[in-house]
N, C-alpha and C. Protein backbone atom coordinates (compact mmCIF):
# COMPACT_ATOMS: atom_id res chain seq x y z
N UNK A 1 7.94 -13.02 -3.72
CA UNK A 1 6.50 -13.12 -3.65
C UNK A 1 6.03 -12.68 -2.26
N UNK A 2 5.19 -11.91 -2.08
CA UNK A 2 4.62 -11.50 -0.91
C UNK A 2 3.54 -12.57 -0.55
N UNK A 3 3.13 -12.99 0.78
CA UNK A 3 2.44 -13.39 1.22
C UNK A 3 2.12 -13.32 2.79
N UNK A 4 1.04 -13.80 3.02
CA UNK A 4 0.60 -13.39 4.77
C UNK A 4 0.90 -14.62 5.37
N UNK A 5 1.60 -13.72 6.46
CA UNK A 5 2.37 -14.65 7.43
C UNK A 5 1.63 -14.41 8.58
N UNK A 6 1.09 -15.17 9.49
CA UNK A 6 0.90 -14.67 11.24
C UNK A 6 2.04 -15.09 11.63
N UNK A 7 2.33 -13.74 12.49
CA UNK A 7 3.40 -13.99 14.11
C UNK A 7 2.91 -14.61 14.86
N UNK A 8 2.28 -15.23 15.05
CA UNK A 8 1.67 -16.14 16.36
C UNK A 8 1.72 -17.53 15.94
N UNK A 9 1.38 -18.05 15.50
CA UNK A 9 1.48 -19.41 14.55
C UNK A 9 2.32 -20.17 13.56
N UNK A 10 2.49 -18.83 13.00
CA UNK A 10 3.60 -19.42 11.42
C UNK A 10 2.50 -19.61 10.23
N UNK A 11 1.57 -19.68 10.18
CA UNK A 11 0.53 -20.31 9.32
C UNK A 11 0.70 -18.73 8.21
N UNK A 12 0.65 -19.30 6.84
CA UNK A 12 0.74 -18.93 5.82
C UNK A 12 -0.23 -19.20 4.77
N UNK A 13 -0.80 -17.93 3.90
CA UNK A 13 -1.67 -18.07 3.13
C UNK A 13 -1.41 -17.09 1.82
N UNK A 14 -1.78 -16.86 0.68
CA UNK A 14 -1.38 -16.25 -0.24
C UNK A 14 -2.44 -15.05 -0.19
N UNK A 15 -1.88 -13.63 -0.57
CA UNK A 15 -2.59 -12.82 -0.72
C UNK A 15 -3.76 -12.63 -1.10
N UNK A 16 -3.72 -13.26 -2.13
CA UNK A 16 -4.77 -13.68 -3.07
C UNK A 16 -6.30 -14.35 -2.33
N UNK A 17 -6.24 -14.63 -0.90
CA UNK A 17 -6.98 -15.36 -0.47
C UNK A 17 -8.11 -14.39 0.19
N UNK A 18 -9.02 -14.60 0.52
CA UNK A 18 -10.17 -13.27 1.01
C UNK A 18 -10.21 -13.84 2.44
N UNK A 19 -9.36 -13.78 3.06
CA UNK A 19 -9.16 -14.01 4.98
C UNK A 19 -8.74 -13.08 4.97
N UNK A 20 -8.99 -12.05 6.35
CA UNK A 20 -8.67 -11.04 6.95
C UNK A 20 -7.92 -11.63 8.18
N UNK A 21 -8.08 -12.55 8.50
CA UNK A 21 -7.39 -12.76 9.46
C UNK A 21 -6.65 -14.42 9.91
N UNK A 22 -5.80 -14.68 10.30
CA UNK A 22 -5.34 -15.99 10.62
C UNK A 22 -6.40 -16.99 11.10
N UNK A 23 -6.90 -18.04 9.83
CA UNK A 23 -7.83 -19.39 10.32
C UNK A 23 -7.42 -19.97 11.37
N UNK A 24 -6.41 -20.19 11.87
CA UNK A 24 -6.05 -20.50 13.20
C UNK A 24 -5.95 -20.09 14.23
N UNK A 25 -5.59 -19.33 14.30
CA UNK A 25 -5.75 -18.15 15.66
C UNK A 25 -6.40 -16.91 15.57
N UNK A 26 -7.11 -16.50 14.65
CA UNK A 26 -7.64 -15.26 14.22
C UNK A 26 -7.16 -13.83 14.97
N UNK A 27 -5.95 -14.00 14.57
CA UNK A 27 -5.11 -13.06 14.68
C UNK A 27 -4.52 -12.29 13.37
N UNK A 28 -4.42 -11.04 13.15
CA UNK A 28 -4.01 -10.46 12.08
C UNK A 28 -2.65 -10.86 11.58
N UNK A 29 -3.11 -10.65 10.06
CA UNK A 29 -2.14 -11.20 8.97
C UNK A 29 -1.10 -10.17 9.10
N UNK A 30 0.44 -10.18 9.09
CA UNK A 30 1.56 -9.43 9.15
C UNK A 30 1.87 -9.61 6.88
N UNK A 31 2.50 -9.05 6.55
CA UNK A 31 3.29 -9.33 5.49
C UNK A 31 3.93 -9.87 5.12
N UNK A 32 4.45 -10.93 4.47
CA UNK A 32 6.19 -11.69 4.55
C UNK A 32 6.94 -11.11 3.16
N UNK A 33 7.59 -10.35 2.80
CA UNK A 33 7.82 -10.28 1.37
C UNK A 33 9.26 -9.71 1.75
N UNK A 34 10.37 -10.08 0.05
CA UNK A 34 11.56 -9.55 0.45
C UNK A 34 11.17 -8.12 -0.72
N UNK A 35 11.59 -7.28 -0.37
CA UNK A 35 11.97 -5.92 -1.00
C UNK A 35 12.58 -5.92 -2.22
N UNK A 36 12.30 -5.49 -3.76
CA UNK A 36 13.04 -5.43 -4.67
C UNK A 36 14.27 -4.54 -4.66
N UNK A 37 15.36 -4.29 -4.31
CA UNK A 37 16.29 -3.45 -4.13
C UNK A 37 16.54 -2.35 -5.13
N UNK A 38 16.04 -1.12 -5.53
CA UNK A 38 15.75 -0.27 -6.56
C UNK A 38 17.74 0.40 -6.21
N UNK A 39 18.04 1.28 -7.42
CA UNK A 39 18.91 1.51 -7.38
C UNK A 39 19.22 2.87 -6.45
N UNK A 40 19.43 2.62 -5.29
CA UNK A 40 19.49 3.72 -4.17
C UNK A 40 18.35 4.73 -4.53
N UNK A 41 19.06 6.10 -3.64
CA UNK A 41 18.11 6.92 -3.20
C UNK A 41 18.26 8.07 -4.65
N UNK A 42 18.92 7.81 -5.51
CA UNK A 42 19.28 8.78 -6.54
C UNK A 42 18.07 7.94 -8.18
N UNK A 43 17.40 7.05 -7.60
CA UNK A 43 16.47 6.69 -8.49
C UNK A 43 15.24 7.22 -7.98
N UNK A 44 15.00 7.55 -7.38
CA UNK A 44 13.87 7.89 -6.32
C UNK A 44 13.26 9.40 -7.46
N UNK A 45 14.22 10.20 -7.69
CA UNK A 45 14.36 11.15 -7.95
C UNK A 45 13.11 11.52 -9.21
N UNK A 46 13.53 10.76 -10.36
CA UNK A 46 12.20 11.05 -11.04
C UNK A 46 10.82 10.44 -11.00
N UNK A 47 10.39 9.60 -9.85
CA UNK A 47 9.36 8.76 -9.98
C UNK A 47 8.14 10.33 -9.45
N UNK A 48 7.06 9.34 -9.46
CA UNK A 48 6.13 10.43 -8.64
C UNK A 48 6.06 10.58 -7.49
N UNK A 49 5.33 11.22 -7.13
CA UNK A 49 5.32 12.17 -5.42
C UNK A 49 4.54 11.60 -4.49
N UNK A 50 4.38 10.38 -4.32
CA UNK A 50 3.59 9.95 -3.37
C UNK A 50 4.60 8.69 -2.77
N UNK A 51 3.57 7.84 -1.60
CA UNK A 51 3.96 6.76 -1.33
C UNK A 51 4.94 5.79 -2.32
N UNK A 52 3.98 5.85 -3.40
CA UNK A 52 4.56 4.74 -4.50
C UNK A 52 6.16 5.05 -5.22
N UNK A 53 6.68 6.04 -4.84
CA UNK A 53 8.10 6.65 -5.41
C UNK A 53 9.07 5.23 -4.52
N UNK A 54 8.41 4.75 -3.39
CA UNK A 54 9.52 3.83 -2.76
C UNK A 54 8.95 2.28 -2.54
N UNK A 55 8.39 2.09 -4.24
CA UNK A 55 7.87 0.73 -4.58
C UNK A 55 8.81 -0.66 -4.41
N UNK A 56 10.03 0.26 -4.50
CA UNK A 56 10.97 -1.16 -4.48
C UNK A 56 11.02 -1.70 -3.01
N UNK A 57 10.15 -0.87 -2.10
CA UNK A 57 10.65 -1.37 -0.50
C UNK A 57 9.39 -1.60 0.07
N UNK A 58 8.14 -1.28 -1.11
CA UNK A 58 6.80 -2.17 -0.49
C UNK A 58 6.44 -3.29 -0.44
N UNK A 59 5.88 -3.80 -0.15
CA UNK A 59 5.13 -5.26 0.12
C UNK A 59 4.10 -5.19 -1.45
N UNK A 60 3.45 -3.84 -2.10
CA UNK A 60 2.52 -3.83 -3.55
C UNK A 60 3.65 -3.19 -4.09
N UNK A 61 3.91 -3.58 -5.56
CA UNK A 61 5.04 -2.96 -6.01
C UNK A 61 4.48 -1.54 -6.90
N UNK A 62 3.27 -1.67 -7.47
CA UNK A 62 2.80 -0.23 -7.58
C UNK A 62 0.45 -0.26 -7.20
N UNK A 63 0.75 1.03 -8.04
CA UNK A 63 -0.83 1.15 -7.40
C UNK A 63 -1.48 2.55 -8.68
N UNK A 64 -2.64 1.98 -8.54
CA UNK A 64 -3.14 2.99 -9.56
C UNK A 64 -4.14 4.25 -8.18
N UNK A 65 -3.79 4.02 -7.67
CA UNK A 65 -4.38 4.69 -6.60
C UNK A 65 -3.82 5.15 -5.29
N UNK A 66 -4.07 6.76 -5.24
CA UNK A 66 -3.18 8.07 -4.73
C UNK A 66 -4.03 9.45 -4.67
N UNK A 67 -3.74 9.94 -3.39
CA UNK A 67 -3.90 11.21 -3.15
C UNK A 67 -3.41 11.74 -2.92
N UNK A 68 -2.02 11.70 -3.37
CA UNK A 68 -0.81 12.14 -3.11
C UNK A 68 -0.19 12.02 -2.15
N UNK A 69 -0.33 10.66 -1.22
CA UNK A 69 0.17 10.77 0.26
C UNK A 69 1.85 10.54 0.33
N UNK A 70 2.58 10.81 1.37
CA UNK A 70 3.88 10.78 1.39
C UNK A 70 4.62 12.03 1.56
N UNK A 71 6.32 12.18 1.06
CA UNK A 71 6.31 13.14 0.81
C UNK A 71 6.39 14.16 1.56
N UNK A 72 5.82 14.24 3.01
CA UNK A 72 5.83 15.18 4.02
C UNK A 72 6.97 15.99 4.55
N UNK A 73 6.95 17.27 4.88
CA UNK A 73 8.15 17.96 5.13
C UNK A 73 8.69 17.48 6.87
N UNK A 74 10.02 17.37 6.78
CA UNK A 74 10.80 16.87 8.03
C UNK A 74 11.48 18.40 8.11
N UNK A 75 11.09 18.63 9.19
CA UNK A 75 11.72 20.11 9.67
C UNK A 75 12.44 20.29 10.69
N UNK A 76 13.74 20.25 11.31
CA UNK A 76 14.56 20.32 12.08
C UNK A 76 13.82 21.56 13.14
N UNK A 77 14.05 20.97 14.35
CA UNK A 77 13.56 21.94 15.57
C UNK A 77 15.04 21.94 16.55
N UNK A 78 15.75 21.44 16.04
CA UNK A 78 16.73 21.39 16.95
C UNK A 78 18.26 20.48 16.39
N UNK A 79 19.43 20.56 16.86
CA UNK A 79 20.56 19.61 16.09
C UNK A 79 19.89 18.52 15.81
N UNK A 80 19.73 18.02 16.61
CA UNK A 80 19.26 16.36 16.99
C UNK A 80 17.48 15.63 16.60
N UNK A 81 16.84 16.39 16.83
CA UNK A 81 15.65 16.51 16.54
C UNK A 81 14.54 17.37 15.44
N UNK A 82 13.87 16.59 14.85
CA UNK A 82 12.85 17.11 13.85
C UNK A 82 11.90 16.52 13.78
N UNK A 83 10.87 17.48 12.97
CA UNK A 83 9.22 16.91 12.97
C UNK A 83 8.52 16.81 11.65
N UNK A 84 7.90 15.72 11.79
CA UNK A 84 7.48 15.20 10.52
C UNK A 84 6.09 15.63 10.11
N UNK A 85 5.60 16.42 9.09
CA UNK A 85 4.37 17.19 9.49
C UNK A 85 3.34 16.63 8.75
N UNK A 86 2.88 15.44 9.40
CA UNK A 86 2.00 14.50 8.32
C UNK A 86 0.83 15.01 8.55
N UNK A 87 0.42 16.29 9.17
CA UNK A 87 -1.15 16.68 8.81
C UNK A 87 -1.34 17.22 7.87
N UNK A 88 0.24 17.32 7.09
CA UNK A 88 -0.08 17.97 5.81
C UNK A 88 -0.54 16.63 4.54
N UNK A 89 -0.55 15.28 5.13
CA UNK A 89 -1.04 14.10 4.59
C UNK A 89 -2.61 14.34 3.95
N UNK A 90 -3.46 13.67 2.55
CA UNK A 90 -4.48 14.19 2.10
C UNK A 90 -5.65 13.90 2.97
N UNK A 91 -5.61 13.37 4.04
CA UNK A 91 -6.55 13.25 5.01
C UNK A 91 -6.24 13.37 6.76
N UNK A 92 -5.09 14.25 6.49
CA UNK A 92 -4.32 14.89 7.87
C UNK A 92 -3.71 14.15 8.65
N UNK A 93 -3.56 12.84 8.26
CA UNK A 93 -3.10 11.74 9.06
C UNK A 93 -1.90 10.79 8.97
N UNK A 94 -1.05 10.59 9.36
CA UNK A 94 -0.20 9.66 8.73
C UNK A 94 -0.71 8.60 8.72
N UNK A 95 -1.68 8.04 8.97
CA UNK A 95 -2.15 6.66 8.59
C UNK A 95 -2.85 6.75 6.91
N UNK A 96 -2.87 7.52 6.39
CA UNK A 96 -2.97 7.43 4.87
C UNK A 96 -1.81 6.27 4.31
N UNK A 97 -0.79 6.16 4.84
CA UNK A 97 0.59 5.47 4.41
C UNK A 97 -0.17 4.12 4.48
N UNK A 98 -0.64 3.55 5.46
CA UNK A 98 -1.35 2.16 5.23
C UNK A 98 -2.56 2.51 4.71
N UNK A 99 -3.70 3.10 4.65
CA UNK A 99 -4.98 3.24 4.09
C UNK A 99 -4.38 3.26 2.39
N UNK A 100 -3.58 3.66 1.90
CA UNK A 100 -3.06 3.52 0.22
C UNK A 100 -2.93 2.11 0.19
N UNK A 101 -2.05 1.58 0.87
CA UNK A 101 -1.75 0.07 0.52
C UNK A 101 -2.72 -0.49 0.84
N UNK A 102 -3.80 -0.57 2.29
CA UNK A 102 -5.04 -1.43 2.64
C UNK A 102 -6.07 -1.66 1.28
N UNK A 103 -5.88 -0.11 0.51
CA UNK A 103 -6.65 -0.14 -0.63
C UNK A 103 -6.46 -0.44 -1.94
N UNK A 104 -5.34 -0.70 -2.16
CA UNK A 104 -5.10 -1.23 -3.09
C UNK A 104 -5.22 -2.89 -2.97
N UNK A 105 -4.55 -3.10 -1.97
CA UNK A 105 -4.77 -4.95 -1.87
C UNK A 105 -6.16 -5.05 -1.83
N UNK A 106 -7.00 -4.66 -1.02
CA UNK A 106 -8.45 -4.70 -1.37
C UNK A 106 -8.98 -4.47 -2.88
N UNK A 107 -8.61 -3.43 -3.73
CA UNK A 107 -8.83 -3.01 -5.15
C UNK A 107 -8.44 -4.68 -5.69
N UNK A 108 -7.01 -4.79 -5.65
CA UNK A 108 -6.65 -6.31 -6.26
C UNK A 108 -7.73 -7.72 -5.90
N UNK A 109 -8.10 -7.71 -4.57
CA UNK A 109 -8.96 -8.91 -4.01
C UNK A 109 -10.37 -8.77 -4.32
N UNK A 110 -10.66 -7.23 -4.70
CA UNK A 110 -11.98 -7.19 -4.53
C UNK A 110 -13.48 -7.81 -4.02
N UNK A 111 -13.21 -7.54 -2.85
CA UNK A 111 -14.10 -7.51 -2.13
C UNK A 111 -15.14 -7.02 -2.19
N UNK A 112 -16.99 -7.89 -1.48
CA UNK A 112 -17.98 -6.88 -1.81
C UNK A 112 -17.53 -5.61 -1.25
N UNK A 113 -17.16 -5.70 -0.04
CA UNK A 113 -17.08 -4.23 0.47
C UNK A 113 -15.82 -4.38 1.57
N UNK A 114 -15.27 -3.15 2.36
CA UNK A 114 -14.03 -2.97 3.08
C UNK A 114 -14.70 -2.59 4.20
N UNK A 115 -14.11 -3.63 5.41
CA UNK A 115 -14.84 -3.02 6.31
C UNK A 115 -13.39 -2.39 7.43
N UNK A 116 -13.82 -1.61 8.30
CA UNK A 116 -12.68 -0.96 9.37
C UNK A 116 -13.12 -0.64 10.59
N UNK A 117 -12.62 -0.42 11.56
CA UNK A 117 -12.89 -0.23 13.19
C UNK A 117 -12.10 1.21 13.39
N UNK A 118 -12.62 2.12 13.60
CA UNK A 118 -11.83 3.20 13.96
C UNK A 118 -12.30 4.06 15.50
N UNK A 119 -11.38 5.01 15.69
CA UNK A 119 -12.06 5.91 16.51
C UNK A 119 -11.70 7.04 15.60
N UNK A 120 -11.52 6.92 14.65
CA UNK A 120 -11.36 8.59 13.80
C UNK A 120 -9.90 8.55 12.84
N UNK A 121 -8.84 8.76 12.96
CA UNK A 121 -8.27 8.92 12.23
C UNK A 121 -8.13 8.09 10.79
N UNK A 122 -8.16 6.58 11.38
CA UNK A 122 -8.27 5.53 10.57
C UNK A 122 -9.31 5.20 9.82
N UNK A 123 -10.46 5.70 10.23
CA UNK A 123 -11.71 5.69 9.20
C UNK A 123 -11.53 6.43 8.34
N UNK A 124 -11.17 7.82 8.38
CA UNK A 124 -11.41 8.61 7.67
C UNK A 124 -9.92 8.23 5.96
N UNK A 125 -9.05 8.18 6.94
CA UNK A 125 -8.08 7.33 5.66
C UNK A 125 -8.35 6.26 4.79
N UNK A 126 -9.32 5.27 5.64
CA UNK A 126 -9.97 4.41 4.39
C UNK A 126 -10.73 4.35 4.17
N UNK A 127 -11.90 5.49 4.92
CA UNK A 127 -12.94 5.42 3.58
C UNK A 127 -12.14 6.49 2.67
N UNK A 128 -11.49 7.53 2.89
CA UNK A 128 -11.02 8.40 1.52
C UNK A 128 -10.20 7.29 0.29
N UNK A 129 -9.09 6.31 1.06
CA UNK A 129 -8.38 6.04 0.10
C UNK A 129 -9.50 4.99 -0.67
N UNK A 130 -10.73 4.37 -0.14
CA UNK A 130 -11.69 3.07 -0.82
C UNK A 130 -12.15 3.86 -1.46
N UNK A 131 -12.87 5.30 -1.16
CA UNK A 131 -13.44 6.24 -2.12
C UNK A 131 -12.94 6.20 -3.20
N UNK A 132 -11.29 6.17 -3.53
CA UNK A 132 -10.14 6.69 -4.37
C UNK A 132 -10.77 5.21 -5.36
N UNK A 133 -10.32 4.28 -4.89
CA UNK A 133 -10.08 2.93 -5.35
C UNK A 133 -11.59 2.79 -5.74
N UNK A 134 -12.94 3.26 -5.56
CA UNK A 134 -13.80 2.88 -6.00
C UNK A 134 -14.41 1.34 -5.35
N UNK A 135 -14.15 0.91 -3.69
CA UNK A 135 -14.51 0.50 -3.38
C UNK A 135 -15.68 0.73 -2.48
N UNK A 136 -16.44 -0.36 -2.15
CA UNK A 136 -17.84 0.23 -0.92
C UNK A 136 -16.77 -0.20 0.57
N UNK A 137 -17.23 1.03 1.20
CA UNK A 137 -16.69 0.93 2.57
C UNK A 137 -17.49 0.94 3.54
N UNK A 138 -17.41 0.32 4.78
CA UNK A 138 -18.28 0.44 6.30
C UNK A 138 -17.24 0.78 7.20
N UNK A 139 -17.24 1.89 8.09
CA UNK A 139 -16.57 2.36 8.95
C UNK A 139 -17.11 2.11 10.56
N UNK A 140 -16.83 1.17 11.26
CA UNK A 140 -17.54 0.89 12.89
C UNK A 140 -16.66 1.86 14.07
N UNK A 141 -17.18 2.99 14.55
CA UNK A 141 -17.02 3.47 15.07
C UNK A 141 -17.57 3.88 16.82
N UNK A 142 -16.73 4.13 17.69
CA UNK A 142 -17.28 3.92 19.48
C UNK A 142 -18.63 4.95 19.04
N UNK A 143 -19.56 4.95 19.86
CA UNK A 143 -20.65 5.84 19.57
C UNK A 143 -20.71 7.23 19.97
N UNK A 144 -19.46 7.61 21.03
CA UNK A 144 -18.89 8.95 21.38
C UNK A 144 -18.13 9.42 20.57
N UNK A 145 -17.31 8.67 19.58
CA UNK A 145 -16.66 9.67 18.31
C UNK A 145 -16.78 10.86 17.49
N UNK A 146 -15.88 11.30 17.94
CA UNK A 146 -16.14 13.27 17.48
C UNK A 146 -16.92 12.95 16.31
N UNK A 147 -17.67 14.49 16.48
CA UNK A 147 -18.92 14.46 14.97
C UNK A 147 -17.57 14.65 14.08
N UNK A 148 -16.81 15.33 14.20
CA UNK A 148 -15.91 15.91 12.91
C UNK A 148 -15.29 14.54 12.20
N UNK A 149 -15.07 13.61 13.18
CA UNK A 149 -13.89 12.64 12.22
C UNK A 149 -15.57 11.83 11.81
N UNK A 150 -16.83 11.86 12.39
CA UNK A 150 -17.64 10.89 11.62
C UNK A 150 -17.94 11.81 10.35
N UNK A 151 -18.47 13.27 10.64
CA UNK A 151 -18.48 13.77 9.02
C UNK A 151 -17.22 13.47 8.42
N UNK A 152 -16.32 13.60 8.60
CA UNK A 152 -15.12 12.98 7.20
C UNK A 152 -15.28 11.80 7.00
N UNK A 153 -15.64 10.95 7.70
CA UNK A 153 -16.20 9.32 7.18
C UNK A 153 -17.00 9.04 6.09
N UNK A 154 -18.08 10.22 6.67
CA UNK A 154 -19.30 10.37 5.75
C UNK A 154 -19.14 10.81 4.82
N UNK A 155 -18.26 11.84 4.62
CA UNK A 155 -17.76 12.64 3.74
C UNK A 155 -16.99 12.21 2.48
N UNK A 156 -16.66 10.71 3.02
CA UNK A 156 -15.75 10.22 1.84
C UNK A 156 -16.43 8.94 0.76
N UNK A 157 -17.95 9.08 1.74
CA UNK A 157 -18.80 7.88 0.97
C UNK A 157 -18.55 6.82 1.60
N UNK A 158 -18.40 6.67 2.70
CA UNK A 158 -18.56 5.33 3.32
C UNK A 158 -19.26 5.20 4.71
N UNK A 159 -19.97 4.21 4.55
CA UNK A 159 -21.20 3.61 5.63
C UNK A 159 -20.88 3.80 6.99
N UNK A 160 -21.53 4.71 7.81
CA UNK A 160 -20.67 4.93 9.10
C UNK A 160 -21.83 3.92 9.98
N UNK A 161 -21.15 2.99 11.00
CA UNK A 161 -22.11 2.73 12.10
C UNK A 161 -21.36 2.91 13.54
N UNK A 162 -22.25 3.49 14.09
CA UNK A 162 -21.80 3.65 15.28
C UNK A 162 -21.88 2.63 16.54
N UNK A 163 -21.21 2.18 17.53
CA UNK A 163 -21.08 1.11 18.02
C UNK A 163 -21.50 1.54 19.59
N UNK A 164 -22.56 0.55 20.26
CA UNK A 164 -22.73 1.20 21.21
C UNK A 164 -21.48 0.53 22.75
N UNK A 165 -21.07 1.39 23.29
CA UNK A 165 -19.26 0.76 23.87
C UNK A 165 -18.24 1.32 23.07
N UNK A 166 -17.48 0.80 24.15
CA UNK A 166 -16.17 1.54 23.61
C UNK A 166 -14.90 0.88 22.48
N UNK A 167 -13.67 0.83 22.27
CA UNK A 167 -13.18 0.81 21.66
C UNK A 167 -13.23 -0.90 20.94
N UNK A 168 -13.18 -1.72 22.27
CA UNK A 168 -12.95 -2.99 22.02
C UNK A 168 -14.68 -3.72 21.74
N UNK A 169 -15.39 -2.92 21.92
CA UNK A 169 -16.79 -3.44 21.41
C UNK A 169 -17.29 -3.06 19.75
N UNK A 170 -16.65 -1.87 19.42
CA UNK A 170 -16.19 -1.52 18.28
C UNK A 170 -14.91 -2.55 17.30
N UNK A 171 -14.26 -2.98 17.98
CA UNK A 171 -13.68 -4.12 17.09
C UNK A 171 -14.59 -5.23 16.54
N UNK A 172 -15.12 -5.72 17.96
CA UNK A 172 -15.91 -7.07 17.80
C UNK A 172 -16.72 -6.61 16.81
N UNK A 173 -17.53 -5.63 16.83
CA UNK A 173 -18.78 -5.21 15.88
C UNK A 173 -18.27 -5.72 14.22
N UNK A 174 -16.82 -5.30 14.27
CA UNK A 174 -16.36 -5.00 12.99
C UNK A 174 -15.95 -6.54 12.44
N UNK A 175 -15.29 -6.91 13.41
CA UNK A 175 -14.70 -8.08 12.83
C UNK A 175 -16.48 -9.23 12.89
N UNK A 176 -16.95 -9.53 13.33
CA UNK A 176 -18.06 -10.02 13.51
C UNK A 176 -18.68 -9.51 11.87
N UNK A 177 -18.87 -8.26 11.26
CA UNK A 177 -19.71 -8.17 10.34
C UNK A 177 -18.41 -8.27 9.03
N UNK A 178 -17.21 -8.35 9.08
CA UNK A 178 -16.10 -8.96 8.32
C UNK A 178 -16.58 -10.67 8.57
């Protein structure tokens, strides 16, 4: 059974619960779950092409919701070294890998709405993946944030506000209207 654990406390609550963050220390929820052990890497083989092909080692064991993230080509630049080319990810980012799962546990909890703190990359992954999931999203962003990552915010249907300050005044904004 998965459930939210804080590192700071120990305090435990069930997924299922609509806290974003630890009642005690309001510190973010970590995961606690053990992994279903799928039959190696030779089962992998016929599932589909996204994140969800390696359900047996998530914390959600599947998801009706995907833009195909994952999957990315690892390209050797050298014996020892290679590069992982996650701008080829459906919103150029490797943070799609958590924006799939953020949205699905949200899809399951349903919430009026999803809220997030970004300076750009991370907005744009969950408002696309809440878009996906058919949730309402608010994106709080520093008020100098490139126009480009706020049009992809906008772009994906979710509420952009801009925050006047910088990164850590942009949290408060967020968590305050969470």
């Amino acid at each position: 059974m998965t459930i939210y654990y804080c590192p700071v406390d120990g305090t435990r609550s069930a997924t299922t619960a609509l806290t974003w963050c630890c009642p005690v220390c309001r510190g973010p929820w970590d995961l606690d779950f053990t992994p279903a052990r799928g039959g190696g890497m030779n089962a992998l083989s016929p599932r589909i092409d996204s994140l969800w092909r390696y359900k047996d080692f998530l914390p959600l064991d599947s998801s009706t919701i995907s833009l195909g993230e994952g999957r990315t080509p690892l390209v050797p630049l050298t014996d020892t070294v290679s590069a992982k080319l996650d701008y080829l990810m459906p919103t150029l980012s490797f943070k799609d890998r958590g924006a799939v799962m953020l949205a699905e546990l949200a899809r399951r909890l349903g919430p009026d709405r999803v809220v997030a703190d970004s300076t750009g990359n991370a907005g744009t992954s969950v408002a696309a993946y809440c878009a996906r999931a058919g949730l309402p999203c608010t994106v709080y962003v520093p008020e100098g944030t490139s126009p480009k990552k706020t049009e992809q915010i906008q772009a994906h249907g979710a509420r952009l506000v801009a925050v006047p300050g910088g990164r850590e005044a942009t949290a408060l904004a967020a968590r305050a209207a969470a």
